[in-house]
C-alpha atoms as a PDB file:
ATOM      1  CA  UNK A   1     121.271 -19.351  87.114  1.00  0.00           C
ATOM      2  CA  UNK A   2     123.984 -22.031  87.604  1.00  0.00           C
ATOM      3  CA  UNK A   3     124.776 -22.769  91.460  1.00  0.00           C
ATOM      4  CA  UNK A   4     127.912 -24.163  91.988  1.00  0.00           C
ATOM      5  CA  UNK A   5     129.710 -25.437  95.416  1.00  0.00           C
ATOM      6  CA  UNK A   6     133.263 -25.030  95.338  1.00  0.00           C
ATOM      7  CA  UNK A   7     136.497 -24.635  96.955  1.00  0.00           C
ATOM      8  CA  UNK A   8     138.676 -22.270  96.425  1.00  0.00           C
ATOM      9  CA  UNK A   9     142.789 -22.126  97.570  1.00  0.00           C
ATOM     10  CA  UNK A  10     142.189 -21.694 101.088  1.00  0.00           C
ATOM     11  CA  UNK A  11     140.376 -24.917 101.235  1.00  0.00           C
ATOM     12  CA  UNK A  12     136.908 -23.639 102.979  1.00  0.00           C
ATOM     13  CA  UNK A  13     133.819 -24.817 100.474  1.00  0.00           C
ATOM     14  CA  UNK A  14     131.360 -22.482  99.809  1.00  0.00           C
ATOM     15  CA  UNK A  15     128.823 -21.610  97.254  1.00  0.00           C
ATOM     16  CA  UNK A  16     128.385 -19.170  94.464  1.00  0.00           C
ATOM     17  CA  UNK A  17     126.702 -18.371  91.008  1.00  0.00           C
ATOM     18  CA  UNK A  18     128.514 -19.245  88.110  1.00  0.00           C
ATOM     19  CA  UNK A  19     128.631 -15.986  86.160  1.00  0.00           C
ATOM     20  CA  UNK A  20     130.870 -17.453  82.292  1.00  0.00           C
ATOM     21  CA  UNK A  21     133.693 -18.538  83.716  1.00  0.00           C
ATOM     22  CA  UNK A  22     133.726 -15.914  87.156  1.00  0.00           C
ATOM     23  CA  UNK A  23     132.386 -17.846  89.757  1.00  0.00           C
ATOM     24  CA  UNK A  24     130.249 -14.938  92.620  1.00  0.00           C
ATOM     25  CA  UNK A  25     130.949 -16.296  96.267  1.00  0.00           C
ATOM     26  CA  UNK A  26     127.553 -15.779  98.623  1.00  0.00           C
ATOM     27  CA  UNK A  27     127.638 -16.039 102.063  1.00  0.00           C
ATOM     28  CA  UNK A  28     124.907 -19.120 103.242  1.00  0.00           C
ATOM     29  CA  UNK A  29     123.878 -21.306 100.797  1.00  0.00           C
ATOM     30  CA  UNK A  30     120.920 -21.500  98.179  1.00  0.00           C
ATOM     31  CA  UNK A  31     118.372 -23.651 100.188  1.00  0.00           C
ATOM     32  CA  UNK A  32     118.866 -21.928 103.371  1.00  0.00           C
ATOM     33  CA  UNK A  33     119.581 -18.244 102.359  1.00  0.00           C
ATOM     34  CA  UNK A  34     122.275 -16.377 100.850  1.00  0.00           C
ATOM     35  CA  UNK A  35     123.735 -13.115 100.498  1.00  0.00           C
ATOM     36  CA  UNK A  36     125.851 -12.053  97.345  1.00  0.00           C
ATOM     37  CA  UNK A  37     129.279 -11.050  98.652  1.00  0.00           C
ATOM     38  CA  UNK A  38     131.976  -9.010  97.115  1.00  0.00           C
ATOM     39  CA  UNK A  39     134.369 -12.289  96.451  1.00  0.00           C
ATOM     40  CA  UNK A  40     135.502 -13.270  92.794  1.00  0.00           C
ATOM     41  CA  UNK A  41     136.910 -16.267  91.689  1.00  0.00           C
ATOM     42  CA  UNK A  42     138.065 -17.393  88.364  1.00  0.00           C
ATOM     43  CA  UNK A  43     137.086 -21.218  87.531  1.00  0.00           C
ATOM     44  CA  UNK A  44     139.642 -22.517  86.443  1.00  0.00           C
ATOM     45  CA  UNK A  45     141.162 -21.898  90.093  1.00  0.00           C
ATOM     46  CA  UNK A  46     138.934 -23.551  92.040  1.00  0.00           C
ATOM     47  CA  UNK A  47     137.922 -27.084  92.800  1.00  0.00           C
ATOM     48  CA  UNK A  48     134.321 -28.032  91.937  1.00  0.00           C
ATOM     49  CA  UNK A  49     132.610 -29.951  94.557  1.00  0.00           C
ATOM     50  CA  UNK A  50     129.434 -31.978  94.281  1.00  0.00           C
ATOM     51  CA  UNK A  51     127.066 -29.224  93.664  1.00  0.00           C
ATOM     52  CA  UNK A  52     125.178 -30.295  96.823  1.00  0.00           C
ATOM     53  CA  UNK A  53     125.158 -32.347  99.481  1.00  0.00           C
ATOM     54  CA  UNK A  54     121.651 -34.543  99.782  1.00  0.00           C
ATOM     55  CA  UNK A  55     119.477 -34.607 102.834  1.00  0.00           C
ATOM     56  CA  UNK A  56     118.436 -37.709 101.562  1.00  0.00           C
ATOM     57  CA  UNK A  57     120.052 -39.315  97.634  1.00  0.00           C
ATOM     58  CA  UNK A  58     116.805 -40.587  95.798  1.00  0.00           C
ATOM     59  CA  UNK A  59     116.706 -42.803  92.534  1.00  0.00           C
ATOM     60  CA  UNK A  60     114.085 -43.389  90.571  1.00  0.00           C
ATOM     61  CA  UNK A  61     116.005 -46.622  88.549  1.00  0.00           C
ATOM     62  CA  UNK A  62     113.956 -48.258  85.911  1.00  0.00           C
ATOM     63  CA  UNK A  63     112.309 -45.436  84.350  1.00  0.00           C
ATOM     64  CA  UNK A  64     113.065 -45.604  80.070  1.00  0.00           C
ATOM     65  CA  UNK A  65     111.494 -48.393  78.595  1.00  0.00           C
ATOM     66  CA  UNK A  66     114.622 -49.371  76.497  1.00  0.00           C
ATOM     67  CA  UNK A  67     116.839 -49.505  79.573  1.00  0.00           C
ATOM     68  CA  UNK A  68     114.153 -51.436  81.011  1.00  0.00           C
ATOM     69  CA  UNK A  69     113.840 -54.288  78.074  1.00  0.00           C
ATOM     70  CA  UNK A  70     118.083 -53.983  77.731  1.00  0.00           C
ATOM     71  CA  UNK A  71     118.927 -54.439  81.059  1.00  0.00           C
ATOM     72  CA  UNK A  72     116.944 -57.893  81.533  1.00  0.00           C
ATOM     73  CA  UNK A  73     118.399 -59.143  78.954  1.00  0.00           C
ATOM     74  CA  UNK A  74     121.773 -58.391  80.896  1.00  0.00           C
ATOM     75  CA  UNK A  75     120.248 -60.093  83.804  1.00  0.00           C
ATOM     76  CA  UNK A  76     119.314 -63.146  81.725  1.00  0.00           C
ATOM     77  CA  UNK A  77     115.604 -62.248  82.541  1.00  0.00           C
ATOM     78  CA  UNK A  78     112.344 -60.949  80.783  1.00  0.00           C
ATOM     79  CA  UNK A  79     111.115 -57.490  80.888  1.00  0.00           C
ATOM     80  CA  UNK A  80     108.814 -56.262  83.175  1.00  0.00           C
ATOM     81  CA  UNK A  81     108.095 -52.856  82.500  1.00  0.00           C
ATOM     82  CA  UNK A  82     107.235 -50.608  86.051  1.00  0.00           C
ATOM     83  CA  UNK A  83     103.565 -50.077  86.569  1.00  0.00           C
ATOM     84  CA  UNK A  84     103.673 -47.512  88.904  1.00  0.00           C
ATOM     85  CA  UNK A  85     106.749 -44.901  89.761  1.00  0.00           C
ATOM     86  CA  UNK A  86     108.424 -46.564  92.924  1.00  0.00           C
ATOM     87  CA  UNK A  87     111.647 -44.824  94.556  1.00  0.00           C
ATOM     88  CA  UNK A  88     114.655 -45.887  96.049  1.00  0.00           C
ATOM     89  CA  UNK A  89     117.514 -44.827  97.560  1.00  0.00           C
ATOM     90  CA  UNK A  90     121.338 -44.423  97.295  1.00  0.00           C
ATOM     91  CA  UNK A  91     124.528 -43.547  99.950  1.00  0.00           C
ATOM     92  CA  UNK A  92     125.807 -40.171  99.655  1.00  0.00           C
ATOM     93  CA  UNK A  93     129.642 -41.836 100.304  1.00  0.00           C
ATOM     94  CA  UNK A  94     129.061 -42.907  96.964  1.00  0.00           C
ATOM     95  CA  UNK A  95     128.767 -39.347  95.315  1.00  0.00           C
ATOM     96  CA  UNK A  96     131.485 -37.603  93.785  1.00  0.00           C
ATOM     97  CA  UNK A  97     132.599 -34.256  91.699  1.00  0.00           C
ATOM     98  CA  UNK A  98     133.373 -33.538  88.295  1.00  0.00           C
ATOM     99  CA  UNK A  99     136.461 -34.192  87.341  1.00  0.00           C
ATOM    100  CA  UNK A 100     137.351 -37.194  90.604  1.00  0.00           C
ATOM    101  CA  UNK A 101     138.312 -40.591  89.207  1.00  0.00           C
ATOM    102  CA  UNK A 102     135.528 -43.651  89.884  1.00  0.00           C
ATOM    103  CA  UNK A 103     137.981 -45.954  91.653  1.00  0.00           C
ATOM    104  CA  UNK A 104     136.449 -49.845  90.540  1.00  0.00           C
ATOM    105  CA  UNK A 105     137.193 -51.872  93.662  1.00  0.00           C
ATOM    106  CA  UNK A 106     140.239 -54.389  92.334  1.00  0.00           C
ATOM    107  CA  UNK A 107     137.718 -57.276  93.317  1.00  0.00           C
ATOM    108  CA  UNK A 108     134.875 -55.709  91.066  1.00  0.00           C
ATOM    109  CA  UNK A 109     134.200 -57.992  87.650  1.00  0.00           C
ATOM    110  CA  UNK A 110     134.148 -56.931  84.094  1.00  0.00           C
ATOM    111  CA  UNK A 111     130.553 -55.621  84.279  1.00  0.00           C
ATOM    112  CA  UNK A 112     131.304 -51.640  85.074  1.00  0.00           C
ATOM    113  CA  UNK A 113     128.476 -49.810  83.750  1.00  0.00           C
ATOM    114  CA  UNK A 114     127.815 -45.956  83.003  1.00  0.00           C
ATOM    115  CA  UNK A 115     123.812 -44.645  83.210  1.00  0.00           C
ATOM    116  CA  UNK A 116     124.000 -40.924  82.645  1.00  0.00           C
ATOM    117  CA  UNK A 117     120.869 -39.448  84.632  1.00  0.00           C
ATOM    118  CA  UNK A 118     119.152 -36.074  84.590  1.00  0.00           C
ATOM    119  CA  UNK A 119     119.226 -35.159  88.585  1.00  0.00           C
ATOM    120  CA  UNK A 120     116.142 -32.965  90.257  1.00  0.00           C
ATOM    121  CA  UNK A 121     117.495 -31.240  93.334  1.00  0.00           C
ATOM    122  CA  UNK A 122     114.712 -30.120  95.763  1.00  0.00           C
ATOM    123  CA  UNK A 123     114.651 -26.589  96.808  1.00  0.00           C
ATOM    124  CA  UNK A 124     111.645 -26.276  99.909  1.00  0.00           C
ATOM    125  CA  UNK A 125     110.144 -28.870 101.924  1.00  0.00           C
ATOM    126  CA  UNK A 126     107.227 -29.985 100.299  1.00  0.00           C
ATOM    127  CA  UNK A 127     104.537 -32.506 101.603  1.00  0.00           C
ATOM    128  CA  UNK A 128     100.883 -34.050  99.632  1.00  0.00           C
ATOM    129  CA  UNK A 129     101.841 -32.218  96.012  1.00  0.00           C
ATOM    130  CA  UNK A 130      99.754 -32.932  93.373  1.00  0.00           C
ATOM    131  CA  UNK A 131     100.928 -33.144  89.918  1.00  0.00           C
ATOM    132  CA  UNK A 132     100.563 -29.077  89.302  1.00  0.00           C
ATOM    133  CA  UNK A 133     102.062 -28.069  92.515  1.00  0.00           C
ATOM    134  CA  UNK A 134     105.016 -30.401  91.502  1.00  0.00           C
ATOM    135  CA  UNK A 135     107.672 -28.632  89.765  1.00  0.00           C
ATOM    136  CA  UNK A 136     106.776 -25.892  92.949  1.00  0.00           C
ATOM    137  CA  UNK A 137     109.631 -27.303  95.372  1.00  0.00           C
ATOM    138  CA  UNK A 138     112.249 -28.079  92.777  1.00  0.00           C
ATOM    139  CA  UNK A 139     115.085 -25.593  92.946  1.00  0.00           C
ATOM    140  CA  UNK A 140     117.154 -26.507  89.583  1.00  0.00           C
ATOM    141  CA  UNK A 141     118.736 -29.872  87.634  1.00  0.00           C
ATOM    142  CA  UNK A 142     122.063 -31.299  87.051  1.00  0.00           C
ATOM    143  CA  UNK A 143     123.913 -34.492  85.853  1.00  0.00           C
ATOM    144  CA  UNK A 144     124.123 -38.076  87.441  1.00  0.00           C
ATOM    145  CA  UNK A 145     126.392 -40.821  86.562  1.00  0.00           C
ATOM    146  CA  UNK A 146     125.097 -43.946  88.752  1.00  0.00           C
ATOM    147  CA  UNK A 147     127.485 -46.485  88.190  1.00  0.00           C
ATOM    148  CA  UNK A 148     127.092 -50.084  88.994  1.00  0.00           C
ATOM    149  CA  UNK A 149     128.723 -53.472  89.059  1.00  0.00           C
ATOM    150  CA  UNK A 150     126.566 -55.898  87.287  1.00  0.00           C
ATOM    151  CA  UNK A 151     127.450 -59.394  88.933  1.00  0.00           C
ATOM    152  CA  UNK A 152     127.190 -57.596  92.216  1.00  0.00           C
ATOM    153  CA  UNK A 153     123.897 -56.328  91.107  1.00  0.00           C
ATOM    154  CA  UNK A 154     122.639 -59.715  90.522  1.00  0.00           C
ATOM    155  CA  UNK A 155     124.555 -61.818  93.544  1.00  0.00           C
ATOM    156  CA  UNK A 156     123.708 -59.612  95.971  1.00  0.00           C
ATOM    157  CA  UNK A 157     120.359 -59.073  97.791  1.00  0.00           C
ATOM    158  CA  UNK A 158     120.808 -55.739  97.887  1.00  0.00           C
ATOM    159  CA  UNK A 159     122.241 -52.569  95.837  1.00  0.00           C
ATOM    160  CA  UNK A 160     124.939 -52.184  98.517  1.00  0.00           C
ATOM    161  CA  UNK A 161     128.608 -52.175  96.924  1.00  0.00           C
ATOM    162  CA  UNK A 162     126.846 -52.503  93.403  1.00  0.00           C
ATOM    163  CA  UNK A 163     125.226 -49.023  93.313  1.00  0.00           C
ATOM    164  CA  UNK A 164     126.973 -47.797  96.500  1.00  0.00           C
ATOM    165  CA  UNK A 165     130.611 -48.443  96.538  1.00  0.00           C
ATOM    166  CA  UNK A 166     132.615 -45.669  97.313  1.00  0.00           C
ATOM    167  CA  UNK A 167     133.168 -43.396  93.718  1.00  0.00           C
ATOM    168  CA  UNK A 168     129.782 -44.900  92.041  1.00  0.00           C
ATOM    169  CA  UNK A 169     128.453 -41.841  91.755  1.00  0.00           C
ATOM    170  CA  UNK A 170     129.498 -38.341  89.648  1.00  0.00           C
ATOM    171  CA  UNK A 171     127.160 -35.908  90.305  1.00  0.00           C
ATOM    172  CA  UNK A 172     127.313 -32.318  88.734  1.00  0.00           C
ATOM    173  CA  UNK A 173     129.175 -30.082  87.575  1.00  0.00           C
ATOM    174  CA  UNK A 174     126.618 -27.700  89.090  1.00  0.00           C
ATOM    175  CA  UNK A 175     122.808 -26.682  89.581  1.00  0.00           C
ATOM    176  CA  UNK A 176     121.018 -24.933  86.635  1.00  0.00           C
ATOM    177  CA  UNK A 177     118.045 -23.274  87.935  1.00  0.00           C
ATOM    178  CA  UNK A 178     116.899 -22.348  84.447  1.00  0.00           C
ATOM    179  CA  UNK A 179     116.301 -25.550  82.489  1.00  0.00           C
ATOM    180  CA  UNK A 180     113.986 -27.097  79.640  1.00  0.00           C
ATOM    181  CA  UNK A 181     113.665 -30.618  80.394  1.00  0.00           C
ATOM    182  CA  UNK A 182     111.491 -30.714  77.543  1.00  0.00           C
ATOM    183  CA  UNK A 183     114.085 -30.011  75.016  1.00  0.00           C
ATOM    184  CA  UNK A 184     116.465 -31.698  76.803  1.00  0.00           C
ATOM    185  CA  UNK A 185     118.987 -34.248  75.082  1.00  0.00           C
ATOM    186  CA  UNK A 186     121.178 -36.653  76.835  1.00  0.00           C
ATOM    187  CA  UNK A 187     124.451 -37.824  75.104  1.00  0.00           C
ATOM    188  CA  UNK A 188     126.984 -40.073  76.601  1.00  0.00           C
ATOM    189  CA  UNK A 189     130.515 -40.270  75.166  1.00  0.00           C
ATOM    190  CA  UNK A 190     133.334 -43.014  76.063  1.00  0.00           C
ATOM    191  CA  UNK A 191     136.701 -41.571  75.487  1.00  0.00           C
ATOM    192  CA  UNK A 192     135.483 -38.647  73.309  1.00  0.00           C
ATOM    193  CA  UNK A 193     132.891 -41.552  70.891  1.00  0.00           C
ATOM    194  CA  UNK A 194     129.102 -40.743  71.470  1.00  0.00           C
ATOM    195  CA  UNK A 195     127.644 -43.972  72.407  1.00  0.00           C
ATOM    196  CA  UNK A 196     124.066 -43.203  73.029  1.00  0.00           C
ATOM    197  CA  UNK A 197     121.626 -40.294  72.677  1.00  0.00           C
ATOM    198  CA  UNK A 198     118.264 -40.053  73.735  1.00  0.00           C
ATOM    199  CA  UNK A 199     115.375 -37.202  74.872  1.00  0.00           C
ATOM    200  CA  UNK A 200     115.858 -36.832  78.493  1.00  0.00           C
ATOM    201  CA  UNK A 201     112.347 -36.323  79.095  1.00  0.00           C
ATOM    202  CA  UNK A 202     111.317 -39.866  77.289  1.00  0.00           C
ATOM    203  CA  UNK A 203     110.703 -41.265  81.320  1.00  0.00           C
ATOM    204  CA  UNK A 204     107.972 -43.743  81.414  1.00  0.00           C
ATOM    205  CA  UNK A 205     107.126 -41.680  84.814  1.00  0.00           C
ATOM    206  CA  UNK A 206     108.165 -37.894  84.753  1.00  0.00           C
ATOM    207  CA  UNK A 207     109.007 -35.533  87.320  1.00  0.00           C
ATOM    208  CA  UNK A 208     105.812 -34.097  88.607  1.00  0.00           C
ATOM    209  CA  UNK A 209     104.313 -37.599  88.778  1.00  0.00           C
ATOM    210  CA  UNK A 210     107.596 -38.912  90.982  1.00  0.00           C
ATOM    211  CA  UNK A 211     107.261 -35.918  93.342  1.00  0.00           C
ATOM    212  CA  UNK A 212     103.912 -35.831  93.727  1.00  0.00           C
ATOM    213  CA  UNK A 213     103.780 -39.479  94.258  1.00  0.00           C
ATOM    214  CA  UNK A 214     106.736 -39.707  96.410  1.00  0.00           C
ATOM    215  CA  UNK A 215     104.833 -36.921  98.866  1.00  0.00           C
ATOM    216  CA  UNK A 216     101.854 -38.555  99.843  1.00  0.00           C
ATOM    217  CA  UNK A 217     104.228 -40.388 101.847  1.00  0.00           C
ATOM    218  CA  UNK A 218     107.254 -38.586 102.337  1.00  0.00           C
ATOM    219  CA  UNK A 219     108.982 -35.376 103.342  1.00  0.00           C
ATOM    220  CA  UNK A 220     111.030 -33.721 100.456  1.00  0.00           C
ATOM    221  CA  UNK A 221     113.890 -31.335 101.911  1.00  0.00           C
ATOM    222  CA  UNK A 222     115.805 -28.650 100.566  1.00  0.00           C
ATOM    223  CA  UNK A 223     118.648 -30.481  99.603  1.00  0.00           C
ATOM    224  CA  UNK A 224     117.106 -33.519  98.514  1.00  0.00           C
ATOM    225  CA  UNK A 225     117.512 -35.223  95.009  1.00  0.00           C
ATOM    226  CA  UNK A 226     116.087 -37.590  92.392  1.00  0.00           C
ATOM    227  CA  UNK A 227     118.026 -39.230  89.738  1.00  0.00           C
ATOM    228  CA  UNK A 228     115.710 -40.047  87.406  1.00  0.00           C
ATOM    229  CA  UNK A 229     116.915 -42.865  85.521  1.00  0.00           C
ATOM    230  CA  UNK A 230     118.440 -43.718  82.235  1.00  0.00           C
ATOM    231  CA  UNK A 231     117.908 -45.136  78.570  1.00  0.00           C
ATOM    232  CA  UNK A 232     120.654 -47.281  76.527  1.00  0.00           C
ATOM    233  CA  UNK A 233     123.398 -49.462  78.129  1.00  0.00           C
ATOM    234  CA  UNK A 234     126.854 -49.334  78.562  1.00  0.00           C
ATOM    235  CA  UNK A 235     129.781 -51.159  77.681  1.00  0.00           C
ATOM    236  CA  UNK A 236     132.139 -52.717  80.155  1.00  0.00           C
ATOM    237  CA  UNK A 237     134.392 -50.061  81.562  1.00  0.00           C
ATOM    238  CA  UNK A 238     138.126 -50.645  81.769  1.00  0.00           C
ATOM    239  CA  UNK A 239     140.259 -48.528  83.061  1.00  0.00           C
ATOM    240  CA  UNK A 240     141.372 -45.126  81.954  1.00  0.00           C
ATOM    241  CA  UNK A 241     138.179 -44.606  80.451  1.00  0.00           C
ATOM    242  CA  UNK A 242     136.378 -41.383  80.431  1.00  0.00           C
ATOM    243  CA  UNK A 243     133.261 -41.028  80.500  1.00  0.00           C
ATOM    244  CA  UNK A 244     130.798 -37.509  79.666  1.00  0.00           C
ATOM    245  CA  UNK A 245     127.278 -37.622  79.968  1.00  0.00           C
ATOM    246  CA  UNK A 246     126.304 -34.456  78.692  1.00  0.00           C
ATOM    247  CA  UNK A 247     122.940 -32.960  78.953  1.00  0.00           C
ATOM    248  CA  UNK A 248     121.900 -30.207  76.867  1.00  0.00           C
ATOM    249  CA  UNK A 249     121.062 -26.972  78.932  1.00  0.00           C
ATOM    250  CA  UNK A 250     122.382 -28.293  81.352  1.00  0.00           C
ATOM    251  CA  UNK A 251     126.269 -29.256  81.095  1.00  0.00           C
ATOM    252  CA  UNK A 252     129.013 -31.705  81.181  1.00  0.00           C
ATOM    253  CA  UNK A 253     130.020 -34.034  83.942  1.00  0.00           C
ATOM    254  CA  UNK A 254     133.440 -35.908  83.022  1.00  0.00           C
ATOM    255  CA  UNK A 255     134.839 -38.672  85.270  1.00  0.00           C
ATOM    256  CA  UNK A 256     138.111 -41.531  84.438  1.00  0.00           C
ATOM    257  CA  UNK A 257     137.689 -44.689  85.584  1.00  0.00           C
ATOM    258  CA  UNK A 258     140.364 -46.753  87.208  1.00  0.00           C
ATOM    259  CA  UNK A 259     140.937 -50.025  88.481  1.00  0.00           C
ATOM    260  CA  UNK A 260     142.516 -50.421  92.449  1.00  0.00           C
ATOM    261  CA  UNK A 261     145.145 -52.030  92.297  1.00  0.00           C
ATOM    262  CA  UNK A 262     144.869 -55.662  94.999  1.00  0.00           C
END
């Protein structure tokens, strides 16, 4: 089932199932409860929204070895490959829909990077899960895009405007409850030209050990989600680039890039 949150021409957001191309309006929302209504929209007339908004935005970061070894060469540094599957956190003013334009702050450097992520969106609270009970609270998948600025990444103490600037993050184009991680393939295109390709399930820590970890010491929420990381690097951005990450089973989430102007 594919959940999307959208808005149609009267401009009130709501959810529905994605039935082809006839979107189903419910009444409530997946996590909380829904009812199937008689309202039919076609997509193509409605605006997609970020398919939800998170209780709390969780990232998993360094989690493919290759992104791991690529990236500190980036950072002028040696690879130290993550011993144990450590979470952090990113600012929901960052998150944006399908189809919105990244806006790269006009003070930003050269070093715009793409990292297309598979994203786990939590469907019941769910506390001290082991590794069976995992996969139990997650409600469906969909597509990241966590963009960062490089020099800020390594000036800065923190991920603030480097992970977190308004725009740095794509997220959808929906929820698919039914998904194969396992045969899952992520491809990432600049301006139409595949640049990278790799098994989306290749993690060096997958999703059942993240959750379960993550709930000895934590509450997950309905609501909640985990980008799980990323393999490959990117090119500097410019703008008017487009950028896809597709993942198979899953969709397409397509975002332009441009600069602000001072």
């Amino acid at each position: 089932m594919r959940w999307i949150r959208f808005t149609p021409a009267d401009g009130l957001t709501r959810y529905g199932q994605l039935h082809d191309t006839t979107v189903l309006e419910v009444q409530g929302d997946p996590f909380q409860g829904f009812a199937l209504t008689n309202q039919r929209h076609a997509l193509a007339e409605v605006r997609l929204e970020i398919p939800v908004v998170p209780v709390t935005f969780y990232a998993a970061g360094l989690n493919y070895a290759a992104h791991v070894k690529e990236g500190a060469t980036l950072m002028d540094r040696a690879p130290v490959i993550p011993t144990q599957a450590d979470i952090g956190y990113r600012a929901n003013n960052a998150l944006i829909a399908h189809g919105d334009d990244v806006i790269i702050p006009a003070d930003a450097g050269e070093k715009i990077h793409y990292e297309g992520e598979v994203v786990v969106v939590i469907g019941r609270k769910a506390r001290n899960l082991n590794e069976d009970e995992a996969l139990s609270c997650v409600f469906g998948y969909t597509i990241g895009n966590d963009v960062s600025e490089r020099d800020w990444q390594k000036q800065d103490r923190t991920f603030w405007r480097s992970k977190n600037s308004d725009t740095f993050k794509p997220m959808g184009p929906w929820i698919e409850t039914d998904f194969n991680l396992e045969a899952a393939t992520t491809i990432v295109r600049l301006n139409g030209q595949e640049q990278h390709r790799f098994a989306t399930h290749d993690m060096i820590f997958g999703v059942r050990h993240f959750i379960s970890r993550m709930s000895r010491y934590l509450t997950l929420w309905p609501g909640d989600v985990i980008w799980m990381g990323t393999d490959g690097t990117s090119p500097n951005l410019r703008s008017g680039d487009v950028v896809e990450v597709e993942i198979t089973g899953l969709g397409k989430l397509r975002n332009r890039f441009i600069r602000a102007s001072a």
